[in-house]
Protein backbone atom coordinates (compact mmCIF):
# COMPACT_ATOMS: atom_id res chain seq x y z
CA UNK A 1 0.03 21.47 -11.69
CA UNK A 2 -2.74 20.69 -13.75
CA UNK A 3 -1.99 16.89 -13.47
CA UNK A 4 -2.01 17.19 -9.53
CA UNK A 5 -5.66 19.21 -9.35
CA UNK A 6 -6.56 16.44 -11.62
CA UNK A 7 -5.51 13.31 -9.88
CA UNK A 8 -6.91 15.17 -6.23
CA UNK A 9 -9.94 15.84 -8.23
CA UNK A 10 -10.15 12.25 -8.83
CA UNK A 11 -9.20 11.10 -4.83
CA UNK A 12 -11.88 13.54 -3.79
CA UNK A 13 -14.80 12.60 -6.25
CA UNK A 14 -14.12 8.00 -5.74
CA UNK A 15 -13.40 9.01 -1.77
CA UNK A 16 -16.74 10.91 -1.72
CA UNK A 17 -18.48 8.67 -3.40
CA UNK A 18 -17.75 6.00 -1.25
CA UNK A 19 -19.77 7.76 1.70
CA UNK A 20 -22.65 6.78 -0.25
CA UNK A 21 -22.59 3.18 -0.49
CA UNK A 22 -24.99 0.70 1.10
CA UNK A 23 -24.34 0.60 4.64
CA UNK A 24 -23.71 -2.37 6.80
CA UNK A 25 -26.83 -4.24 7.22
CA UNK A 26 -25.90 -5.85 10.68
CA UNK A 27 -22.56 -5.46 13.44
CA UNK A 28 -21.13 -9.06 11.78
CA UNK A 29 -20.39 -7.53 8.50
CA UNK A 30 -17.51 -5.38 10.01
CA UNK A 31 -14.86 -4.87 11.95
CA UNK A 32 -15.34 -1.53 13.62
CA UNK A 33 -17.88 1.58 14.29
CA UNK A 34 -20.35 3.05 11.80
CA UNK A 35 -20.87 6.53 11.99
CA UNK A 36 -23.80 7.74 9.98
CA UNK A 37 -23.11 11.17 8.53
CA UNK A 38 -26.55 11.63 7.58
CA UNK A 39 -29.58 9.30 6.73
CA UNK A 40 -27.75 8.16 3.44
CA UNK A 41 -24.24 8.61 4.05
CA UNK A 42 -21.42 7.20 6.49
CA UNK A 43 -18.83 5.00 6.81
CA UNK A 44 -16.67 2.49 9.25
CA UNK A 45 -14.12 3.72 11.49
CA UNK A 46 -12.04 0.45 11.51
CA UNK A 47 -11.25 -0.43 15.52
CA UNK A 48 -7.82 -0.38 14.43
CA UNK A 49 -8.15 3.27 14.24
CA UNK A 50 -8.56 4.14 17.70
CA UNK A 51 -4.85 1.96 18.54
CA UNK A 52 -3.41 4.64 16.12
CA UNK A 53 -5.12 7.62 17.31
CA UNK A 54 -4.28 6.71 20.58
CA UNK A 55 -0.62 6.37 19.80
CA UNK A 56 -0.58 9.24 18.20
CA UNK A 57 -1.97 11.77 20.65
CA UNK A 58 0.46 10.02 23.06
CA UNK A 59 3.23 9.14 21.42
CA UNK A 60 5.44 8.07 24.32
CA UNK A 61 3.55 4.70 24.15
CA UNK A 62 5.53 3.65 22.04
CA UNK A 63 8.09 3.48 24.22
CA UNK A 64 5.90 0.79 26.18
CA UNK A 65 6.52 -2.61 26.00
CA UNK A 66 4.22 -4.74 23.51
CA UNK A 67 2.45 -1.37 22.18
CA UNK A 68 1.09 -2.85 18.64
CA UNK A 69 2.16 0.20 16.69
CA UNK A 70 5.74 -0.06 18.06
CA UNK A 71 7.04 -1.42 14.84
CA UNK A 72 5.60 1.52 12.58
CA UNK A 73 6.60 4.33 14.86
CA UNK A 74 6.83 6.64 12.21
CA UNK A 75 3.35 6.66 10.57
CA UNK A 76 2.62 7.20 14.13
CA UNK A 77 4.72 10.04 14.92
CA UNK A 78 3.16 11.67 11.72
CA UNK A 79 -0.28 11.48 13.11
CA UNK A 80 1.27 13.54 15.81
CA UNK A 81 2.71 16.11 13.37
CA UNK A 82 -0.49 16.69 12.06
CA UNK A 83 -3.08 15.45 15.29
CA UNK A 84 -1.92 18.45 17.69
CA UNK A 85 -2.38 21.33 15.47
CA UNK A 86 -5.85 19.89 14.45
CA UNK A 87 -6.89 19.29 18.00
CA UNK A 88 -5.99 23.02 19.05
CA UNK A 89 -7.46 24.28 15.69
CA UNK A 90 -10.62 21.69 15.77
CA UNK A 91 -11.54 21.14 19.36
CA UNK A 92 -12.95 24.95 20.41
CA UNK A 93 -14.92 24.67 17.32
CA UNK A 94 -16.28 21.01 17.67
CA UNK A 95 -18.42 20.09 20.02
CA UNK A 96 -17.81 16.70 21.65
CA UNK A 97 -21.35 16.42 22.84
CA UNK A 98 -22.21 16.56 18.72
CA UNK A 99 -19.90 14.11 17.95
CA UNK A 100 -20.60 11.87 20.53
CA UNK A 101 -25.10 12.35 20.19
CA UNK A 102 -24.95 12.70 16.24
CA UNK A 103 -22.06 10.98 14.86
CA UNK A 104 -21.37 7.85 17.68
CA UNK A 105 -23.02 4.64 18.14
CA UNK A 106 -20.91 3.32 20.46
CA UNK A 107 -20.44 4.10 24.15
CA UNK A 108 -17.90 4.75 24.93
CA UNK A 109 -16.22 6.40 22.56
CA UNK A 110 -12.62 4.08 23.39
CA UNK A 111 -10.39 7.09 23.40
CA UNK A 112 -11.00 10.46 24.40
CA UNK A 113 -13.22 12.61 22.13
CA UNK A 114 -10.50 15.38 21.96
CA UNK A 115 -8.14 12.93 20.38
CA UNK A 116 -11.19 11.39 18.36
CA UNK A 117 -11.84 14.98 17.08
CA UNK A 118 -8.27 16.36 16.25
CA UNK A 119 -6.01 13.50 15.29
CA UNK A 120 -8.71 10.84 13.11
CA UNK A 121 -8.98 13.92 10.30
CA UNK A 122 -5.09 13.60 10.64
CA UNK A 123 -5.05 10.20 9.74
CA UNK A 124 -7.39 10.93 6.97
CA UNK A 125 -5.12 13.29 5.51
CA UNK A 126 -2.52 10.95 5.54
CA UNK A 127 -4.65 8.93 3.74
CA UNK A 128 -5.47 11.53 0.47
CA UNK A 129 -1.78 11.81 0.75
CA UNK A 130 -0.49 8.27 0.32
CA UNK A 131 -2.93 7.80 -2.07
CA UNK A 132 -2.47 11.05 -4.22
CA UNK A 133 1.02 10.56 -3.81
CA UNK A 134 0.80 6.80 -5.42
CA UNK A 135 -1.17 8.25 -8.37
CA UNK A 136 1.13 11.33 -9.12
CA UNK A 137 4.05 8.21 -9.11
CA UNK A 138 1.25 6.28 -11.42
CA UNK A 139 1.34 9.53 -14.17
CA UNK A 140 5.10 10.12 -13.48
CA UNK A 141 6.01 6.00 -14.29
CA UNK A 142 3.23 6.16 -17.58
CA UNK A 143 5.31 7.82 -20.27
CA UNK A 144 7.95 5.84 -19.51
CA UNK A 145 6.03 3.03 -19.69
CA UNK A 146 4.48 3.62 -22.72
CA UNK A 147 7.80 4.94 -24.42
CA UNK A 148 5.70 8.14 -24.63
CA UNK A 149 3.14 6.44 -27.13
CA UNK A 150 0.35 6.47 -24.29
CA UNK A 151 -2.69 8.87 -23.74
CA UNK A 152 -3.74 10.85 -21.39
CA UNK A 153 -7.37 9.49 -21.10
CA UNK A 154 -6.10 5.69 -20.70
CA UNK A 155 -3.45 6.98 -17.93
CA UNK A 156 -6.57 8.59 -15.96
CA UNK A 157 -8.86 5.48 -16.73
CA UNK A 158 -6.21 3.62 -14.96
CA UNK A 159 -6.15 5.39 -12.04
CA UNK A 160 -9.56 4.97 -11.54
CA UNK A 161 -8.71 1.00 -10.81
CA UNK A 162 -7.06 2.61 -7.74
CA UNK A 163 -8.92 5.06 -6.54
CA UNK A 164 -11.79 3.77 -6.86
CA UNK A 165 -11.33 0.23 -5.31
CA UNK A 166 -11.91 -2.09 -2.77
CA UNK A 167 -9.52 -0.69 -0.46
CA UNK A 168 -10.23 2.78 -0.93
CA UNK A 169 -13.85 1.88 0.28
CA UNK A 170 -12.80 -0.01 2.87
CA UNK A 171 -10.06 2.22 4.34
CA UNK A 172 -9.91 6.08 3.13
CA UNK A 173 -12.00 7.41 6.02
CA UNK A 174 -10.45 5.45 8.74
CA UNK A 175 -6.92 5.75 10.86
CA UNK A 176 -4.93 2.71 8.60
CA UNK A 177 -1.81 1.97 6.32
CA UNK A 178 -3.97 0.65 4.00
CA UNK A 179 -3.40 2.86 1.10
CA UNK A 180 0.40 1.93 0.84
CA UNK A 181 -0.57 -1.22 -0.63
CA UNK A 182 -0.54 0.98 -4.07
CA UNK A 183 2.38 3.67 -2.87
CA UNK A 184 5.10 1.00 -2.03
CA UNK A 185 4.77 -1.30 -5.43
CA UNK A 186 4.86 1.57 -7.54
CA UNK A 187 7.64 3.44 -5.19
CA UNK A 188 9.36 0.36 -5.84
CA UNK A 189 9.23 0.63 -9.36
CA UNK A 190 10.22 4.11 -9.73
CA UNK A 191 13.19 3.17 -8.26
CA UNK A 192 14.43 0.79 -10.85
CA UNK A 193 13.57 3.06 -13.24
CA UNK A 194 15.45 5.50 -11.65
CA UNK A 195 18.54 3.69 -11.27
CA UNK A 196 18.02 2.05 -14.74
CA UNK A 197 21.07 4.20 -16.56
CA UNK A 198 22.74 6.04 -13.78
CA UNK A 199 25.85 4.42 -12.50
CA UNK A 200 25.73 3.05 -9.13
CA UNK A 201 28.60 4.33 -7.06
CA UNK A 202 29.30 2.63 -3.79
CA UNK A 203 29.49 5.48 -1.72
CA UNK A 204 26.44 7.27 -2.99
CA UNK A 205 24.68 3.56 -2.92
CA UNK A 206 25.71 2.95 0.90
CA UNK A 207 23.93 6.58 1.92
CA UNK A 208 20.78 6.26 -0.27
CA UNK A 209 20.31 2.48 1.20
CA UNK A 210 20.28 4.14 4.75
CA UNK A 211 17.84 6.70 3.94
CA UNK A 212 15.73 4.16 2.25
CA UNK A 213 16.24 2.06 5.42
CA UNK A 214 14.04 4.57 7.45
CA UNK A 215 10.92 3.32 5.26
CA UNK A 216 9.72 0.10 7.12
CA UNK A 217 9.65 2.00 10.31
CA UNK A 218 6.85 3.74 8.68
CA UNK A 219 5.19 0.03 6.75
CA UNK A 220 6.42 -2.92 6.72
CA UNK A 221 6.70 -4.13 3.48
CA UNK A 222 9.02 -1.11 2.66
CA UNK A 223 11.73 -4.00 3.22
CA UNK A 224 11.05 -4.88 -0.30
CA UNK A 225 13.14 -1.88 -1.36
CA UNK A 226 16.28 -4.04 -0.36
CA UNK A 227 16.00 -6.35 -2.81
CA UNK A 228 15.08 -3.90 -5.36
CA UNK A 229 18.64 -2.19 -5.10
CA UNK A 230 20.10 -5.84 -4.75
CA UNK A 231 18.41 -6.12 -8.43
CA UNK A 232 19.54 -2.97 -9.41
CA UNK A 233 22.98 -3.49 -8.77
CA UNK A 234 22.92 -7.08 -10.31
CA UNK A 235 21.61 -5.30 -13.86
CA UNK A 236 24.53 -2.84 -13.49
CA UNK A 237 27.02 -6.04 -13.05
CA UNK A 238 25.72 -7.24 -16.28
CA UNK A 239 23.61 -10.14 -14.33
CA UNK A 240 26.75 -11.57 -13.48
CA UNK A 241 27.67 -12.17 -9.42
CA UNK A 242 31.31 -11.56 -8.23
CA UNK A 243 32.91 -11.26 -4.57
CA UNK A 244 32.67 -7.36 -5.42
CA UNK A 245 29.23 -7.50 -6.20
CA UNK A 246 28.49 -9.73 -3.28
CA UNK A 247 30.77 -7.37 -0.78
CA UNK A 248 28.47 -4.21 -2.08
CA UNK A 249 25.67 -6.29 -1.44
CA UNK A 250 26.10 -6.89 2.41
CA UNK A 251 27.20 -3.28 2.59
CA UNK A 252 24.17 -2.07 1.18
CA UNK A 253 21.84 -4.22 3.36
CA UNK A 254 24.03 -3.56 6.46
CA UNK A 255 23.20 0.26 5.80
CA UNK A 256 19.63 -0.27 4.87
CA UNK A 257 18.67 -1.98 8.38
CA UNK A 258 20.65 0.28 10.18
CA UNK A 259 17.41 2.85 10.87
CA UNK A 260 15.60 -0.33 12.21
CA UNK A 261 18.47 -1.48 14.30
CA UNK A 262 18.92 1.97 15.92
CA UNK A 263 15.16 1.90 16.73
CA UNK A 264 15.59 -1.42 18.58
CA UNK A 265 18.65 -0.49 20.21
CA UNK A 266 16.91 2.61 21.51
CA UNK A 267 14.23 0.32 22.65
CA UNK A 268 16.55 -1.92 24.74
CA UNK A 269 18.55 0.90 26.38
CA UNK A 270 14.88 1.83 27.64
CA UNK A 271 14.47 -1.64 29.06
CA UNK A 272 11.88 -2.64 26.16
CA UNK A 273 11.72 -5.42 23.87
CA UNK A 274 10.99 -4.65 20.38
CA UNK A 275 7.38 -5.80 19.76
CA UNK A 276 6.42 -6.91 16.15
CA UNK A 277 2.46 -7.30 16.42
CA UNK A 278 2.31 -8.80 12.90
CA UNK A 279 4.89 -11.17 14.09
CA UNK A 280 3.27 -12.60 17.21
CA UNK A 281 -0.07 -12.55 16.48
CA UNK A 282 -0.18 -13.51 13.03
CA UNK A 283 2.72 -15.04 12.75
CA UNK A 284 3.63 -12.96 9.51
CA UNK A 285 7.35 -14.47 7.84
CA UNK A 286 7.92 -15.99 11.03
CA UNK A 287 6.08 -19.16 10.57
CA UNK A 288 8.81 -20.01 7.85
CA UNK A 289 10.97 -20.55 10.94
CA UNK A 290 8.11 -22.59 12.95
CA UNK A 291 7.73 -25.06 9.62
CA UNK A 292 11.83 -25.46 9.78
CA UNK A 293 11.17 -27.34 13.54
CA UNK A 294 8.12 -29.02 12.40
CA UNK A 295 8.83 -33.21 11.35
CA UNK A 296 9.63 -32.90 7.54
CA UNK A 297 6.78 -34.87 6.77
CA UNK A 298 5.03 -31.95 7.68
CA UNK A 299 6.96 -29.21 5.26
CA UNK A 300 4.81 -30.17 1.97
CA UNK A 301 1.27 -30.13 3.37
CA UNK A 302 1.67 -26.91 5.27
CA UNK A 303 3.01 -25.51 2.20
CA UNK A 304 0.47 -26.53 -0.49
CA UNK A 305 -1.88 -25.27 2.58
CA UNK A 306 -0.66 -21.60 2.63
CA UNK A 307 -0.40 -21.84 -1.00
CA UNK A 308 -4.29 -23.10 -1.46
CA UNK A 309 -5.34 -20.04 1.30
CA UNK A 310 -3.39 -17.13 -0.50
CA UNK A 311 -4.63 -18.48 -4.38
CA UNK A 312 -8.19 -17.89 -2.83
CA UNK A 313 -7.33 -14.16 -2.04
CA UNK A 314 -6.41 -13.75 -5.89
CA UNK A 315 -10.19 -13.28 -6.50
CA UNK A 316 -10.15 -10.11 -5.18
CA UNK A 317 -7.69 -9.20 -8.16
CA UNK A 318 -9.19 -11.40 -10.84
CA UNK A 319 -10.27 -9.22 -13.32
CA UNK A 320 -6.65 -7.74 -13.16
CA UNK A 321 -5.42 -10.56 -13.52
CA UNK A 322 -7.90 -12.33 -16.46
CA UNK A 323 -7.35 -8.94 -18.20
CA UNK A 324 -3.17 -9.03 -18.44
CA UNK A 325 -3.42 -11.98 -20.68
CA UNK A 326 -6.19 -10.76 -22.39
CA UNK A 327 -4.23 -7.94 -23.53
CA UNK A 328 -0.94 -9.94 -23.92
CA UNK A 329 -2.67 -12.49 -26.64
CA UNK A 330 -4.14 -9.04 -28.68
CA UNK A 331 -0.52 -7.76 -29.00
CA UNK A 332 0.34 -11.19 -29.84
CA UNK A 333 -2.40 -11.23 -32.48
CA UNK A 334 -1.44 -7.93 -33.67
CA UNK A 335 2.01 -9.02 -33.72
CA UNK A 336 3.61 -5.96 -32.39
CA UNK A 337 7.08 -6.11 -30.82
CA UNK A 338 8.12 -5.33 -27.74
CA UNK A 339 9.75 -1.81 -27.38
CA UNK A 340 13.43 -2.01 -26.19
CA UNK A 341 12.73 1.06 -24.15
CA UNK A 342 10.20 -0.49 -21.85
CA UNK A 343 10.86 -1.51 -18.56
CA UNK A 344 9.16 -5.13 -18.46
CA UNK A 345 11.94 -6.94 -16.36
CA UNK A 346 11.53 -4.63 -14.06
CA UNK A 347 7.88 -4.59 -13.69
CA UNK A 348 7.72 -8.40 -14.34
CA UNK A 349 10.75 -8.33 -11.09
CA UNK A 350 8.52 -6.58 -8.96
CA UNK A 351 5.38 -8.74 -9.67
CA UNK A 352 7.45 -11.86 -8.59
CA UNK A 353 9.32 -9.89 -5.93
CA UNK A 354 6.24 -8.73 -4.13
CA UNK A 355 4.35 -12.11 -4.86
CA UNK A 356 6.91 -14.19 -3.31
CA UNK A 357 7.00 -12.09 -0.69
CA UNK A 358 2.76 -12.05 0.21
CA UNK A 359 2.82 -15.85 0.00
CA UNK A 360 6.08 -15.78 2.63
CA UNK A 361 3.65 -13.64 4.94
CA UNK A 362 1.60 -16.35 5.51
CA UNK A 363 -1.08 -14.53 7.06
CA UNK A 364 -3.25 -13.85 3.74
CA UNK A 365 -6.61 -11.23 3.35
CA UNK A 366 -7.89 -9.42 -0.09
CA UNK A 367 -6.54 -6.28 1.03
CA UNK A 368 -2.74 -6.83 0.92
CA UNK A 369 -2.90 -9.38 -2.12
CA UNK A 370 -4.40 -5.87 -3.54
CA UNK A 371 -0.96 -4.46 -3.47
CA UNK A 372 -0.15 -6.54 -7.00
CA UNK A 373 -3.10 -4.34 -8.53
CA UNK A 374 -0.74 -1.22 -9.20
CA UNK A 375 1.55 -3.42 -11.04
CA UNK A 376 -0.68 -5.32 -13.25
CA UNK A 377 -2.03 -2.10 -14.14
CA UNK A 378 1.37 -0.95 -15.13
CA UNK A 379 1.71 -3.79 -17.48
CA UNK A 380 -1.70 -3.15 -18.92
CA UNK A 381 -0.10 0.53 -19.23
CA UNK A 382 2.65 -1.39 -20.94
CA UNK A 383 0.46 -3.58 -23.57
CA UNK A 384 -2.26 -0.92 -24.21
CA UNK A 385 0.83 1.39 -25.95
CA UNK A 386 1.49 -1.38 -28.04
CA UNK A 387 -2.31 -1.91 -29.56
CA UNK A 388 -4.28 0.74 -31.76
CA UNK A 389 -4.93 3.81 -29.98
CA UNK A 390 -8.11 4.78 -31.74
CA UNK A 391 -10.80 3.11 -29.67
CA UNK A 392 -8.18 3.02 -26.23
CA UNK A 393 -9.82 6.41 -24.62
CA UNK A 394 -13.33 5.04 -24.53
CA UNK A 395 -13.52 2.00 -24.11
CA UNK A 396 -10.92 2.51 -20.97
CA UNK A 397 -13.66 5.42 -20.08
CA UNK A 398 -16.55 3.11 -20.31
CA UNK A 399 -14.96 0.67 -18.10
CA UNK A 400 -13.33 2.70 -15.25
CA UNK A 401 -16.65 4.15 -15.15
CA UNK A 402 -18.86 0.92 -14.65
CA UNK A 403 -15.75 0.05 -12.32
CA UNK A 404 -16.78 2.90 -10.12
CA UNK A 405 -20.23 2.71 -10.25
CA UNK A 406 -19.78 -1.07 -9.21
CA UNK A 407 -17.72 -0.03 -6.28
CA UNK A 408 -19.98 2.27 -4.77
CA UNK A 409 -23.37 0.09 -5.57
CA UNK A 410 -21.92 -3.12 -4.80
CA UNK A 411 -22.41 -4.45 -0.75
CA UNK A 412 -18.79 -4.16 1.14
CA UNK A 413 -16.30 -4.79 1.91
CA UNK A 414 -16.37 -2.40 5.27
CA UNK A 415 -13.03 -3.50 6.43
């Protein structure tokens, strides 16, 4: 208990702070609404916000043909959940002429201010609960990361890397899916470790792969948890492949996309094509396929293209990623060896799994390459338990904290 008030403590406190960071200077340095709170606080309501309010107060749009939430109907459908009983609890208290004359500074408002009023602070709390959720898995994964050597102080410090971040800035107080970009990696990873010494009976593996197969109707790259139990199987197998292996395999999958065929198929009996937005308009995986018809002259400098356009979204994570090493050549220096116990394949499998899979997007932005962050601070979590612990707690202190501080002073991002 004391862990959770302390990691919600934490949400609250980066969150809050955020609401005092330099505002926009001018309309071309967002994508959205600001709404000033007060003459030193607001924030941007990303226009992406109102498409999922909208759905959610009304959810039988989904049903619609080419609706762009159609293929995340269940992060909708908990907006609902938690929209109606905050419109009939919020509305009679809230006055829409306040919201719209104090808080608005747009006209007009693109949905209707009861919706605006009841189901955005629904979104928000869906928010503080992916993200609080992602840093309870963060302290749950750290002992076992650390083979129990690591402190409590470092664990916190390294939270701070995610709650206090560019996308926690950028997205907290707006209706978006943004903070599963440090739920699903870690997710992922507690999964492995989960399965890591508990035998994998096909029965048992066929029902848990369906349940798990109801996750990428709620974000996409939940499909990632396929080839996690794909890996997990092949570590039970010894790393060998067999026809058994490969049988389980299909099996597995077959039951895993089951939820997201049933969704389609319930879609078609309604006369409705299943609409992908990420797929259309951003041609997200898809353009794989659009290269295949392309002259094969064509295949390499398309390729070293995407390749050149996602390596330029790694500066959003470059101090994560100058500080790994960093830490790698002190252990080498130190010469300490590499605890048995420690899951590094699977952490080093997940930071190829999920890199492959955001240069196969091919649609690239800071924000989703942000989604390797959680892992690269699990392998800091791994090297820091292998260095001297004496200085760890402050000097992680001292730079969470100028982390923070840099977030909140620093210009943007606003979406």
């Amino acid at each position: 208990m004391r862990n959770l008030l302390l990691i919600v403590a934490l949400v609250l406190v980066a969150a809050g702070s955020f609401l005092f960071a330099p505002r926009p200077a001018g309309a071309e340095d967002y994508w959205g609404t600001y709404i000033q709170l007060s003459p030193r606080a607001g924030f941007i309501l990303n226009y992406d916000s109102y498409g999922y309010i909208g759905a959610a107060a009304r959810p039988e749009a989904l049903l619609q043909a080419g609706e762009v939430r159609q293929s995340r109907p269940l992060y909708v459908l908990l907006g609902t959940v938690l929209g109606y009983p905050l419109r009939a609890l919020l509305t009679p208290r809230v006055s829409a002429e306040t919201v719209q004359s104090h808080f608005w500074n747009a006209s007009p408002v693109p949905v209707p201010l009861p919706d605006l009023i009841g189901f955005y602070p629904a979104f928000v709390l869906l928010n503080f609960g992916v993200l609080t959720a992602s840093l309870w898995l963060f302290s749950w994964l750290y002992p076992r990361l650390t083979a129990g050597r690591g402190q409590a102080v470092v664990m916190y410090g390294l939270m701070v890397f995610m709650a206090s971040s560019q996308i926690t800035k950028a997205f907290f107080w707006t209706a978006h899916q943004q903070m599963f970009c440090f739920f699903t990696p870690l997710f992922c990873l507690f999964l492995l470790l989960q399965f890591r010494h508990k035998p994998l009976q096909t029965g048992r593996l066929a029902v848990l792969a369906l349940a798990l197969g109801v996750l990428p109707l709620l974000y996409g790259n939940f499909v990632l948890v396929l080839p996690c139990l794909w890996y997990a199987m092949w570590r039970h197998a010894s790393g060998r492949f067999s026809p058994t292996l490969l049988g389980r395999g299909v099996m597995v999958a077959a039951a895993f996309l089951l939820p997201t065929l049933a969704w389609v198929l319930v879609l078609k009996l309604r006369g409705v094509t299943y609409y992908n937005h990420e797929m259309v308009r951003f041609r997200q995986l898809v353009w794989l396929l659009d290269l295949a018809q392309q002259p094969a002259a064509e295949w390499l400098p398309t390729l070293w293209s995407k390749l050149r356009e996602f390596s330029q979204t790694l500066i959003g994570i470059a101090f994560f990623l100058l500080v790994l090493p960093l830490l790698g050549l002190l252990t080498r220096l130190q010469r300490v060896k590499t605890l048995v116990s420690q899951p590094w394949p699977e952490v080093v499998f997940l930071l190829v799994l999920f890199g492959s899979f955001l240069v196969a997007l091919g649609y690239y932005n800071q924000r989703l390459t942000f989604t390797l962050v959680p892992l690269l601070l699990c392998g800091a979590a791994l090297l820091l338990s292998r260095l001297p612990a004496r200085f760890q707690p402050a000097m992680i202190a001292l730079v969470a904290i100028s982390w923070h501080l840099y977030n909140v002073w620093s210009y943007g991002p606003f979406s």
